[in-house]
C-alpha atoms as a PDB file:
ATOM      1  CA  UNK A   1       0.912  -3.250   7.583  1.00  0.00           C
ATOM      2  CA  UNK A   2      -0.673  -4.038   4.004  1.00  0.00           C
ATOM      3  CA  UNK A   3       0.284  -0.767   2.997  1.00  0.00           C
ATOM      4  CA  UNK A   4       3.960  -0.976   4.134  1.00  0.00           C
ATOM      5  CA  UNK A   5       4.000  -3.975   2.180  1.00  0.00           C
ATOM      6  CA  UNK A   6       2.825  -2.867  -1.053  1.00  0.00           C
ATOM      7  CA  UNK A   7       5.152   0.232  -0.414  1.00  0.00           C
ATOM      8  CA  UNK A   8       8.019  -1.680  -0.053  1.00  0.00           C
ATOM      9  CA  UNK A   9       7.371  -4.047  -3.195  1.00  0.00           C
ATOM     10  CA  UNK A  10       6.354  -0.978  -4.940  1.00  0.00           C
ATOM     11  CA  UNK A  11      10.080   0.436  -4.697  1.00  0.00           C
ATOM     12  CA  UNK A  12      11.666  -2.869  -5.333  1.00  0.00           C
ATOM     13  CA  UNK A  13       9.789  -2.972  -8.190  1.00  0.00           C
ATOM     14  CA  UNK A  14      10.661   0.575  -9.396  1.00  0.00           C
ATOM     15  CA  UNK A  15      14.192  -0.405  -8.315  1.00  0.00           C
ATOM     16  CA  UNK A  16      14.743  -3.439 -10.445  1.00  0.00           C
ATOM     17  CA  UNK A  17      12.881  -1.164 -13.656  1.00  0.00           C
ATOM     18  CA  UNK A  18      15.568   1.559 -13.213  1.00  0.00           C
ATOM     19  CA  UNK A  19      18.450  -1.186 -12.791  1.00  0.00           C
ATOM     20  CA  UNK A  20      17.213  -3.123 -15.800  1.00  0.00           C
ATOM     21  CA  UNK A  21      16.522  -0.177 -18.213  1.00  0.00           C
ATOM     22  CA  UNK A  22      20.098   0.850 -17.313  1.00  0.00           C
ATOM     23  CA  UNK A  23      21.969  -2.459 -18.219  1.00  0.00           C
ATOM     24  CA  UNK A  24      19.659  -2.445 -21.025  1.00  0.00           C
ATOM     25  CA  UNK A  25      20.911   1.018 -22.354  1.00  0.00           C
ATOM     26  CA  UNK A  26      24.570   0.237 -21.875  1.00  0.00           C
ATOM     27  CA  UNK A  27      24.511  -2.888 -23.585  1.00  0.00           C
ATOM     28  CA  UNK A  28      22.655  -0.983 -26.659  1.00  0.00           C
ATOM     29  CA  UNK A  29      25.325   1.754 -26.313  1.00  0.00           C
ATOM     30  CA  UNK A  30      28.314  -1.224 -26.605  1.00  0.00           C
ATOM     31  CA  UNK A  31      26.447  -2.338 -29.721  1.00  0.00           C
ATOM     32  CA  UNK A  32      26.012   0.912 -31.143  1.00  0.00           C
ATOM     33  CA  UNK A  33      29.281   2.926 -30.586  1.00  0.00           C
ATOM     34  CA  UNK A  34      31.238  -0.190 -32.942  1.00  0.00           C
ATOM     35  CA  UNK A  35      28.741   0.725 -35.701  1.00  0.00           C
ATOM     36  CA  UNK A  36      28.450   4.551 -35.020  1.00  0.00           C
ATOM     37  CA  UNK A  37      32.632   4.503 -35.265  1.00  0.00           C
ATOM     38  CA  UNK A  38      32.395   2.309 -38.847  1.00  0.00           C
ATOM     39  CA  UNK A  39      29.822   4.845 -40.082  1.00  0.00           C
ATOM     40  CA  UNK A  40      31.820   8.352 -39.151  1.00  0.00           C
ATOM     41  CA  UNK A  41      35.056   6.794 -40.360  1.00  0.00           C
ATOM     42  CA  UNK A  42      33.247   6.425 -43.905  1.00  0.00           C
ATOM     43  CA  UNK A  43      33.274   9.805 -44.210  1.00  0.00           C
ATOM     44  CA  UNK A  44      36.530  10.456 -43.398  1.00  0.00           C
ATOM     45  CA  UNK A  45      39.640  10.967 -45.581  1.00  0.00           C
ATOM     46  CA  UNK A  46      42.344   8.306 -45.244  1.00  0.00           C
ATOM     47  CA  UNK A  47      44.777  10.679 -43.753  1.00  0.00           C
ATOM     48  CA  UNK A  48      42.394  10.396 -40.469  1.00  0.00           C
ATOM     49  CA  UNK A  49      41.599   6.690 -40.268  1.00  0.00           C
ATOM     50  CA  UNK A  50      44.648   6.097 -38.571  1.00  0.00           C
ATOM     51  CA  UNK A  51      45.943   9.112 -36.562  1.00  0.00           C
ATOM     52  CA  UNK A  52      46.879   8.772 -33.075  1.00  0.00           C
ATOM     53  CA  UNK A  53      44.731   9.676 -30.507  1.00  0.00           C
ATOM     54  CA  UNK A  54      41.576   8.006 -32.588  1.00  0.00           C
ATOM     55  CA  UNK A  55      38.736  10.834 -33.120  1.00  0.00           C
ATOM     56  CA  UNK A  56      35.552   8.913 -33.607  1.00  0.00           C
ATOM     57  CA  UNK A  57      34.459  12.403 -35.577  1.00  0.00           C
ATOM     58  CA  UNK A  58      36.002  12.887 -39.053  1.00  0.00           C
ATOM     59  CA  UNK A  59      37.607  16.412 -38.756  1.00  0.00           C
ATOM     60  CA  UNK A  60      37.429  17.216 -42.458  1.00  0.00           C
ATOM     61  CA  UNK A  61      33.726  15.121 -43.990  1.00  0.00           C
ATOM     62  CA  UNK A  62      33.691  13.825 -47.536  1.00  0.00           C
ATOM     63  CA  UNK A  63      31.695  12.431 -49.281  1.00  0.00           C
ATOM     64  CA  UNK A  64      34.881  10.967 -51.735  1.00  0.00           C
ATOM     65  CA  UNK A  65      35.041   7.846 -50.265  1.00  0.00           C
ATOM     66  CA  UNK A  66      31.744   7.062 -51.484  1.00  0.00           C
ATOM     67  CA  UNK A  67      32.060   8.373 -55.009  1.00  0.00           C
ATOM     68  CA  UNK A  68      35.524   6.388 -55.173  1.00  0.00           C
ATOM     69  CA  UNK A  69      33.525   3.322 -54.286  1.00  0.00           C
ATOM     70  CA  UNK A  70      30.704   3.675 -56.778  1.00  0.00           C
ATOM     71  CA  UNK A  71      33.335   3.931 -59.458  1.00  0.00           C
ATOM     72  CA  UNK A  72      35.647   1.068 -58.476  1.00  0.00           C
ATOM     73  CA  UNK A  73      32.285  -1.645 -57.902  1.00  0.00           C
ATOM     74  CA  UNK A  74      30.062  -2.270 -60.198  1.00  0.00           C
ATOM     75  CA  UNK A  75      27.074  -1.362 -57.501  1.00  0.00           C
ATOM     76  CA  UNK A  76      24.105  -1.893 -59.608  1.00  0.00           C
ATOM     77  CA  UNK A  77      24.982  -5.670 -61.181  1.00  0.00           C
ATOM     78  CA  UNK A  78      26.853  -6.340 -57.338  1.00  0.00           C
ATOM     79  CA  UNK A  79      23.253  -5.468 -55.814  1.00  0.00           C
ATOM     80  CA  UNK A  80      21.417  -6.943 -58.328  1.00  0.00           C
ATOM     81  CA  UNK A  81      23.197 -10.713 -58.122  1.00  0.00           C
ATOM     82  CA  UNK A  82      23.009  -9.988 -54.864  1.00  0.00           C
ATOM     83  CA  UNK A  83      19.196  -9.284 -54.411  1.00  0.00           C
ATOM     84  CA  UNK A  84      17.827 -11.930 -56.732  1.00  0.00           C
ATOM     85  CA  UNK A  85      20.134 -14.640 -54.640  1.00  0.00           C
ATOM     86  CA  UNK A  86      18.564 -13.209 -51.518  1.00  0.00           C
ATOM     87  CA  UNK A  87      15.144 -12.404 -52.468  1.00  0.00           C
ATOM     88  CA  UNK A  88      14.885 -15.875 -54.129  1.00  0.00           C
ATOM     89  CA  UNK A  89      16.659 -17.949 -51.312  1.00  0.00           C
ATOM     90  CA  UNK A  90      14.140 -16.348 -48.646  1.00  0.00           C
ATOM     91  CA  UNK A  91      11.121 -17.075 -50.899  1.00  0.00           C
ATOM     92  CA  UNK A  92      11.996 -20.381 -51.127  1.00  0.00           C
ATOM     93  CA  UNK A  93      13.371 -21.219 -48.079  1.00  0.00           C
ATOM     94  CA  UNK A  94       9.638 -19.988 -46.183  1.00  0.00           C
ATOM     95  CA  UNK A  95       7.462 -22.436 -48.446  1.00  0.00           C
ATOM     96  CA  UNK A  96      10.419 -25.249 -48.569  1.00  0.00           C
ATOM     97  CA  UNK A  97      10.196 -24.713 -44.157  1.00  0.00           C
ATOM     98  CA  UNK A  98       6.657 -23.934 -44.228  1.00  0.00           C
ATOM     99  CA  UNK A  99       5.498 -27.334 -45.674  1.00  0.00           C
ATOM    100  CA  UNK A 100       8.211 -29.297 -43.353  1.00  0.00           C
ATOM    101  CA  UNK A 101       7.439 -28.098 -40.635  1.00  0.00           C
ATOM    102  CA  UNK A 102       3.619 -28.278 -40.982  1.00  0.00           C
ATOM    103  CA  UNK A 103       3.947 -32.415 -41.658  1.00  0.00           C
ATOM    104  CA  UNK A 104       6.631 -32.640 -38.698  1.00  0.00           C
ATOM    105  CA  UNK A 105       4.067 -30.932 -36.811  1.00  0.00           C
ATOM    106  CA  UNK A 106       0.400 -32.769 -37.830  1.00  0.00           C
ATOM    107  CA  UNK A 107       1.602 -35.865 -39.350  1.00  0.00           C
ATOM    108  CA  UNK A 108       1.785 -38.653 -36.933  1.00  0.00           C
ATOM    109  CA  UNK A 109       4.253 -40.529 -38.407  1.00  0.00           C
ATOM    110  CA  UNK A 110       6.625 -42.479 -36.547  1.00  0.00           C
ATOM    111  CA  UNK A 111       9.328 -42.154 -39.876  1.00  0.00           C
ATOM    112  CA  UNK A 112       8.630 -38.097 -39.647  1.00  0.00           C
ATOM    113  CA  UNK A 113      10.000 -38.092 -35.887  1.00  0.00           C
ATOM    114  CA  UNK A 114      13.085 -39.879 -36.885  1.00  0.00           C
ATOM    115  CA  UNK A 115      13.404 -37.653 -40.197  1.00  0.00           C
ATOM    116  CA  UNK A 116      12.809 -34.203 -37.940  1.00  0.00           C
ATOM    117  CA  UNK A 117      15.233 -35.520 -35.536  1.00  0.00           C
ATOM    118  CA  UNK A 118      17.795 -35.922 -38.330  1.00  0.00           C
ATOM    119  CA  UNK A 119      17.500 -32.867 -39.812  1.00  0.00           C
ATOM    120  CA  UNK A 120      17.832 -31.390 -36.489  1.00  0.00           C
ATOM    121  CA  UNK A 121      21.020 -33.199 -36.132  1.00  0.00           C
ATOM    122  CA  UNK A 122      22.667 -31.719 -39.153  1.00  0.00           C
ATOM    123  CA  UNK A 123      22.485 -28.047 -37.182  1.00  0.00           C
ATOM    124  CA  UNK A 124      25.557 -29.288 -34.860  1.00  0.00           C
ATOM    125  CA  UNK A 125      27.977 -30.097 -38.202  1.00  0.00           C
ATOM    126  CA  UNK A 126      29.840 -27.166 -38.951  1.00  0.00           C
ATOM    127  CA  UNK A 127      29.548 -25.610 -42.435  1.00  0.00           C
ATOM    128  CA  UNK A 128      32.750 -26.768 -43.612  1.00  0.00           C
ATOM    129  CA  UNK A 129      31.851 -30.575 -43.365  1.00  0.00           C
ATOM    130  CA  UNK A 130      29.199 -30.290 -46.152  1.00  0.00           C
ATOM    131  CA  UNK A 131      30.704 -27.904 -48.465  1.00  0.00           C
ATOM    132  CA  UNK A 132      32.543 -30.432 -50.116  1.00  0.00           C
ATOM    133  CA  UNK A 133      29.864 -32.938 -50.780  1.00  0.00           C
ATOM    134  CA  UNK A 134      27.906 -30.306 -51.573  1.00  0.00           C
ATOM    135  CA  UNK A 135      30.249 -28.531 -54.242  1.00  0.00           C
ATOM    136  CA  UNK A 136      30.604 -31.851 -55.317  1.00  0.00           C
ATOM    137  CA  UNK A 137      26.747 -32.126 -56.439  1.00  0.00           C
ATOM    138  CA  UNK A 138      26.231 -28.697 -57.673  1.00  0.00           C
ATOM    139  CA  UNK A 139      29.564 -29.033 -60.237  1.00  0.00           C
ATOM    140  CA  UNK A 140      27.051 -32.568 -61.074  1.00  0.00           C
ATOM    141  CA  UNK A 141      24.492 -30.970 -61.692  1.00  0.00           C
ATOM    142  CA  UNK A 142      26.283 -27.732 -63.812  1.00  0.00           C
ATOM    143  CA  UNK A 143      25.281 -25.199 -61.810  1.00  0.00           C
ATOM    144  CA  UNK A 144      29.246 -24.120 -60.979  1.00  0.00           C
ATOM    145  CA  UNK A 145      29.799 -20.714 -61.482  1.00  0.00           C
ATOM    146  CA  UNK A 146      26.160 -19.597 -61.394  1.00  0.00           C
ATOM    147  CA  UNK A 147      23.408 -18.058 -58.861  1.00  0.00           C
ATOM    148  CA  UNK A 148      21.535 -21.102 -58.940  1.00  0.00           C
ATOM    149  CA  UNK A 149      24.803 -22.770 -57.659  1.00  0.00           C
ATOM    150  CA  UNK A 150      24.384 -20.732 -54.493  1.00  0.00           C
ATOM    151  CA  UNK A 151      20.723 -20.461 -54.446  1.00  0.00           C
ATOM    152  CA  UNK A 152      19.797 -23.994 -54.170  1.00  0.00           C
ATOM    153  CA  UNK A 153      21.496 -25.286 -51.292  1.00  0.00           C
ATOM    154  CA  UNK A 154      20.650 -22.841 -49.104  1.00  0.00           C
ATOM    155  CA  UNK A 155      16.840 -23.608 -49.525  1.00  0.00           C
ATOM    156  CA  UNK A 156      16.740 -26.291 -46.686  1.00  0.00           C
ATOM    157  CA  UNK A 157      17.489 -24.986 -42.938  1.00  0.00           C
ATOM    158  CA  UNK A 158      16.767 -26.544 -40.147  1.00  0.00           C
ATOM    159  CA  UNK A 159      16.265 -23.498 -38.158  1.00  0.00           C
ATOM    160  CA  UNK A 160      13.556 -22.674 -40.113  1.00  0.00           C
ATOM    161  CA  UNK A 161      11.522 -26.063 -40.133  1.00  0.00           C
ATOM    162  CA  UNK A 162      12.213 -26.092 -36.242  1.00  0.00           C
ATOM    163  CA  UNK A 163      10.414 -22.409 -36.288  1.00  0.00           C
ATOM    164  CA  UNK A 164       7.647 -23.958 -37.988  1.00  0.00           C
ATOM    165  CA  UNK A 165       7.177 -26.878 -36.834  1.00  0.00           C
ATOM    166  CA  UNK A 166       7.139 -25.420 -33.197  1.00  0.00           C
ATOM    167  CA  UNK A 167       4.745 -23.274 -34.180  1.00  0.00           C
ATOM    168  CA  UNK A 168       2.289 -25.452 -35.752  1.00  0.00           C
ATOM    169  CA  UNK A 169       2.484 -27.800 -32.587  1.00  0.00           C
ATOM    170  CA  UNK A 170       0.575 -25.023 -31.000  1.00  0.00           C
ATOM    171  CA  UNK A 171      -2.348 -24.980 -32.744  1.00  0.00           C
ATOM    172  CA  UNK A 172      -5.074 -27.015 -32.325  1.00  0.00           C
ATOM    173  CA  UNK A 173      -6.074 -29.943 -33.910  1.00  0.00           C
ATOM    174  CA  UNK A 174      -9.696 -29.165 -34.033  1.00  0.00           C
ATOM    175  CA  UNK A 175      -8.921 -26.564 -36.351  1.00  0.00           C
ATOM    176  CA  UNK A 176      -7.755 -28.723 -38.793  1.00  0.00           C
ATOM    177  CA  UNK A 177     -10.612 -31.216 -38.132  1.00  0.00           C
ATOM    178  CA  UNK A 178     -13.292 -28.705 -38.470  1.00  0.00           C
ATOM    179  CA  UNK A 179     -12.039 -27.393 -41.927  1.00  0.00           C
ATOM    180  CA  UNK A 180     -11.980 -31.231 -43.270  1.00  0.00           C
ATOM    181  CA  UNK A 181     -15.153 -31.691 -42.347  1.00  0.00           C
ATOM    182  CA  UNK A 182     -16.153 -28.658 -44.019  1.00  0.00           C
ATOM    183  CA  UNK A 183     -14.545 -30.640 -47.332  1.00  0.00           C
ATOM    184  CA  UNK A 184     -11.346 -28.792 -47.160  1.00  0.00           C
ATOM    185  CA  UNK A 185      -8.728 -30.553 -48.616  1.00  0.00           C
ATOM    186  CA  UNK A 186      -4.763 -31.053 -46.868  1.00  0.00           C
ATOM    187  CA  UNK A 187      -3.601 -28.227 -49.612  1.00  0.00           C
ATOM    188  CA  UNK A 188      -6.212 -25.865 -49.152  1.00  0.00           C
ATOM    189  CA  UNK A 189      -5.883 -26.508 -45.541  1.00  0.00           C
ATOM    190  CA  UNK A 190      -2.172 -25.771 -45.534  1.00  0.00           C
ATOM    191  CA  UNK A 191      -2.375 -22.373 -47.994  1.00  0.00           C
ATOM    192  CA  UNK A 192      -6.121 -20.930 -46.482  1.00  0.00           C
ATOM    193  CA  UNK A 193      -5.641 -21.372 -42.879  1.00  0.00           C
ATOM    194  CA  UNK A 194      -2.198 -22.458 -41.726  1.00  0.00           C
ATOM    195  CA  UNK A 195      -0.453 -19.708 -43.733  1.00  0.00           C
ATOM    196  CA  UNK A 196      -2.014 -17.042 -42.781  1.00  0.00           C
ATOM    197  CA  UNK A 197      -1.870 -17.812 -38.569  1.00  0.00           C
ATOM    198  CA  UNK A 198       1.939 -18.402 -39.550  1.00  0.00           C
ATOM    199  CA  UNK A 199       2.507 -14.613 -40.277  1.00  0.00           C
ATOM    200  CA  UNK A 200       4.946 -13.828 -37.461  1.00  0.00           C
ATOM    201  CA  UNK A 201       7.006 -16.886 -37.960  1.00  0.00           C
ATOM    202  CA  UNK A 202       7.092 -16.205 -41.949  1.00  0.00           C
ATOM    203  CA  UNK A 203       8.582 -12.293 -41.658  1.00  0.00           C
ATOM    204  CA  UNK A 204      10.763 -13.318 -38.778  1.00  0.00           C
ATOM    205  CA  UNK A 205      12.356 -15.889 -41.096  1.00  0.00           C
ATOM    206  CA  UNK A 206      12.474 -14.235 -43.919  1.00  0.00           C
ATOM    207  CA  UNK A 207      14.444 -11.456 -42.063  1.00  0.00           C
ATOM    208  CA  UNK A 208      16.913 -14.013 -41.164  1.00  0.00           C
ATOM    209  CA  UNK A 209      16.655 -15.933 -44.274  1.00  0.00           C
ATOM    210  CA  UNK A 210      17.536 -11.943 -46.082  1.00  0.00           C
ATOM    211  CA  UNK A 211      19.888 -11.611 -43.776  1.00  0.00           C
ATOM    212  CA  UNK A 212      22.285 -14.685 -44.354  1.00  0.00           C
ATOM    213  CA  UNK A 213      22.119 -14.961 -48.026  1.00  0.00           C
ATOM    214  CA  UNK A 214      22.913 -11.043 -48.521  1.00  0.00           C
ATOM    215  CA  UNK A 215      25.968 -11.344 -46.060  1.00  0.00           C
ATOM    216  CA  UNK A 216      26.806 -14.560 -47.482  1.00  0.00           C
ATOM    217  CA  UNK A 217      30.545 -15.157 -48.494  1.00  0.00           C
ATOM    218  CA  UNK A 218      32.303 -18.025 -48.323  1.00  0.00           C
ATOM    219  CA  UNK A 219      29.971 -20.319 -50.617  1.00  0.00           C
ATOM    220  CA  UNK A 220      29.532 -17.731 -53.276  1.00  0.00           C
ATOM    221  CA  UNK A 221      32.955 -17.400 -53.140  1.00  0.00           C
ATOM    222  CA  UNK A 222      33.784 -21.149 -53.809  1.00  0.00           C
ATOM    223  CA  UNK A 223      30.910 -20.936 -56.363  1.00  0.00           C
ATOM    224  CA  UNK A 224      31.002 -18.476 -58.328  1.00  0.00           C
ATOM    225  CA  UNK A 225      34.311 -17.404 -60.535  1.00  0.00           C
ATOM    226  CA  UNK A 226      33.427 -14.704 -63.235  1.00  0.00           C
ATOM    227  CA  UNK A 227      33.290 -11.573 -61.960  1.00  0.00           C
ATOM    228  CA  UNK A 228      29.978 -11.017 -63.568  1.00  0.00           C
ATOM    229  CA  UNK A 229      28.216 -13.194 -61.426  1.00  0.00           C
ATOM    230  CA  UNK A 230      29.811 -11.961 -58.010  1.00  0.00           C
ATOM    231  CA  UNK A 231      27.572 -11.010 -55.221  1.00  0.00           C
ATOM    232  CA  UNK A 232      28.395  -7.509 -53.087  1.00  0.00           C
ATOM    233  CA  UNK A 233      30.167  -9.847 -50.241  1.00  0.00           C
ATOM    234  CA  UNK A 234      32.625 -11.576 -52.928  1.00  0.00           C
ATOM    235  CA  UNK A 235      33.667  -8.143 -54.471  1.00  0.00           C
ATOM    236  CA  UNK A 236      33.764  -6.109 -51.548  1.00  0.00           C
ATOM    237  CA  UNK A 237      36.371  -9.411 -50.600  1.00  0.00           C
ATOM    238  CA  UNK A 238      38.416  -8.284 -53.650  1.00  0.00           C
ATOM    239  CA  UNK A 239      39.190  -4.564 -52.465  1.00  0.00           C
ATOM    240  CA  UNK A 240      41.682  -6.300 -50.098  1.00  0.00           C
ATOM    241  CA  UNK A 241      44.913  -6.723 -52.110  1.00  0.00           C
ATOM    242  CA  UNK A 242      47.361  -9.387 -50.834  1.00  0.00           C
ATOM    243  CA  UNK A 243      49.643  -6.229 -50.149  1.00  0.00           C
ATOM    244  CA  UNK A 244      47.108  -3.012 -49.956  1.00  0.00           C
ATOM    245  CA  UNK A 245      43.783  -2.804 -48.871  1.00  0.00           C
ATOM    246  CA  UNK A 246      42.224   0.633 -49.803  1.00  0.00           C
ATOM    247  CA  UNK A 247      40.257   1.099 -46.518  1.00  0.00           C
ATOM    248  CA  UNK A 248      38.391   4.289 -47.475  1.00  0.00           C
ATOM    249  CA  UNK A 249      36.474   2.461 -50.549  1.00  0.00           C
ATOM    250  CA  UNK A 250      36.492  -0.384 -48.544  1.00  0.00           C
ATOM    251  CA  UNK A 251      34.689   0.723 -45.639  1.00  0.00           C
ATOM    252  CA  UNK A 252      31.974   3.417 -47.684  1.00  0.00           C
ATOM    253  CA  UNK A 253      31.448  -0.012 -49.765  1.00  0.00           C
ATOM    254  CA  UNK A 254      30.433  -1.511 -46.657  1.00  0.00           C
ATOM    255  CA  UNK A 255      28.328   0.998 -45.340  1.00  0.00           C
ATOM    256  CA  UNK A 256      26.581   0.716 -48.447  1.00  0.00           C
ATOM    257  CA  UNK A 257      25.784  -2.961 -48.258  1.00  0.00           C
ATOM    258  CA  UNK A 258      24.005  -2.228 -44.866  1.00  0.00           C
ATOM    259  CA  UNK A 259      21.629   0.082 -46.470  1.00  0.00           C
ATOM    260  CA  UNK A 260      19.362  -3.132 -47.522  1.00  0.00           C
ATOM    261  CA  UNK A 261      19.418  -4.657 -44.779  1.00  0.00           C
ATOM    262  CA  UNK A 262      18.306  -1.823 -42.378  1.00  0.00           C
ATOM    263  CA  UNK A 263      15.266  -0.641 -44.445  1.00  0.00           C
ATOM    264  CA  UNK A 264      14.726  -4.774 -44.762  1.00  0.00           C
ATOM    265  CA  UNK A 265      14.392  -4.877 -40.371  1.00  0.00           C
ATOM    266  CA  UNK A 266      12.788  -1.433 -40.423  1.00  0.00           C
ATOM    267  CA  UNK A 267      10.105  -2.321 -42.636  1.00  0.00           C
ATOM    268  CA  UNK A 268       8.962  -5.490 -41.035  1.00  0.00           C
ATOM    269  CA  UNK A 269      10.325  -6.510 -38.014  1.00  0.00           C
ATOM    270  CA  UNK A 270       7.143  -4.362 -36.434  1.00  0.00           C
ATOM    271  CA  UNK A 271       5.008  -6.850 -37.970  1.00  0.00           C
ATOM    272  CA  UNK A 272       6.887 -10.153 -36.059  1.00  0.00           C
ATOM    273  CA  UNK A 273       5.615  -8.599 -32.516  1.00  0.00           C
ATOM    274  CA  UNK A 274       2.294  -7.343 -33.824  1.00  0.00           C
ATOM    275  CA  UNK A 275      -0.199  -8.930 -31.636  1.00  0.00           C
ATOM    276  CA  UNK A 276      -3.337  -8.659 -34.289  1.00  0.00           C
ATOM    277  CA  UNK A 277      -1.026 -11.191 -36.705  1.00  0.00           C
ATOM    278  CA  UNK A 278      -2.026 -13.941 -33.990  1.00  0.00           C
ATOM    279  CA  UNK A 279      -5.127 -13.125 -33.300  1.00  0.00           C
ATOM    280  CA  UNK A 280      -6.757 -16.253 -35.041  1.00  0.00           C
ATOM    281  CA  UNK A 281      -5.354 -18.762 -31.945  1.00  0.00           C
ATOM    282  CA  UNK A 282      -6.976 -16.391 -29.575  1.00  0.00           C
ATOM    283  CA  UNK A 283      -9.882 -17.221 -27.841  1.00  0.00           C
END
């Protein structure tokens, strides 16, 4: 009877596998096919983009598209504006977070609850709400029309103090309390040992934080107004004419802008589920 049993739940639980892994494949083939289309239609000639039936493969490749692109953008200063606003945002949104969320987290403050709660708060106001007051201090402050204009505000996000914060809940106090007996100090605390435990959290932001600075657009765009300074969202915005939109340079462009942020996810996201970078909470 045992053995019936386990047979039985054996199958069911081969049975749900197979039924999973299957939904799990055709939602990764919905995702893919969108972005599979976008990249074969970069390499086709505008005569083909719009044909009727739709071939998803370009019948005559080239490469022209992309050659027409890297003449009509400035790629190099685009990527570069583009990469120090990024690469500076995410570096200073993790520490800015970091330090947040570790006082939210082991300060027992009654003022800090209220504060966290606040800035909590300010994740259900859309975008559009602050931009104003916000444009408002940055023209203040003469930063209009420059990448510290649209570096700055972005520092602060609640999403990433909440990250934090919820993760330094989770360890325990008596780690903390052992190192300050030991004559460690809140700072050296904070850089020597919380840090370090807060690897996954880190890379997993700053893959987000990469990702929504480099596909930024709408507040570089109210920003920034010399070409010069333009990030690759804001110019790729200008290949659409209010009567012609070039959609052979404007898709290659595209594909092009991708390129960072795939190596970015390649590169690190197997570090945010690798189990050794928790391995100082075990045990």
């Amino acid at each position: 009877m045992r053995e019936k049993t386990y047979s039985i739940s054996k199958l069911h639980d081969k049975t749900a596998t197979v039924l999973l892994t299957t939904a799990l494949i055709i939602v990764g083939l919905l995702y893919l096919f969108p972005l599979l289309w976008f990249v074969l239609s970069s390499f086709k000639p505008g005569s083909e983009l719009f044909t009727y039936p739709l071939n998803i493969l370009p019948e005559k490749p080239t490469f022209t598209s992309y050659l027409d692109a890297w003449n009509s953008l400035e790629f190099p200063r685009l990527f570069a504006n583009t990469l120090v606003s990024a690469v500076t945002t995410t570096i200073l949104t993790i520490f800015a977070s970091a330090t947040c969320g570790y006082a939210f987290a082991k300060y027992d403050q009654k003022w800090l609850n209220f504060f966290f709660i606040c800035i909590i708060a300010t994740t259900m106001l859309p975008t559009e709400v602050i931009m104003n007051p916000v444009f408002i201090i940055i023209r203040n402050l003469g930063l209009y029309d420059s990448l510290a204009g649209i570096i700055i505000p972005s520092i602060n996000t609640a999403t990433g103090i909440f990250m934090f914060r919820t993760f330094f809940v989770s360890v325990p106090d008596d780690l903390i309390e052992s190192a300050r007996i030991d004559g460690a100090s809140d700072g050296r605390i904070f850089f020597t040992i919380m840090l370090p435990i807060a690897k996954p959290v880190i890379l997993t932001l700053g893959i987000f934080s990469f990702q929504w600075r480099w596909n930024d657009y709408i507040w570089p765009l109210i920003v920034l107004n010399d070409p010069k300074n333009y990030t690759l969202q804001v110019a790729l915005r200008g290949l659409v004419g209010a009567e012609n939109i070039n959609w052979t340079i404007l898709i290659a462009a595209s594909v092009v802008s991708i390129i960072p942020l795939l190596l970015v996810f390649i590169v690190f996201q197997r570090y945010v589920t690798d189990a050794e970078t928790t391995s100082g909470l075990k045990g």
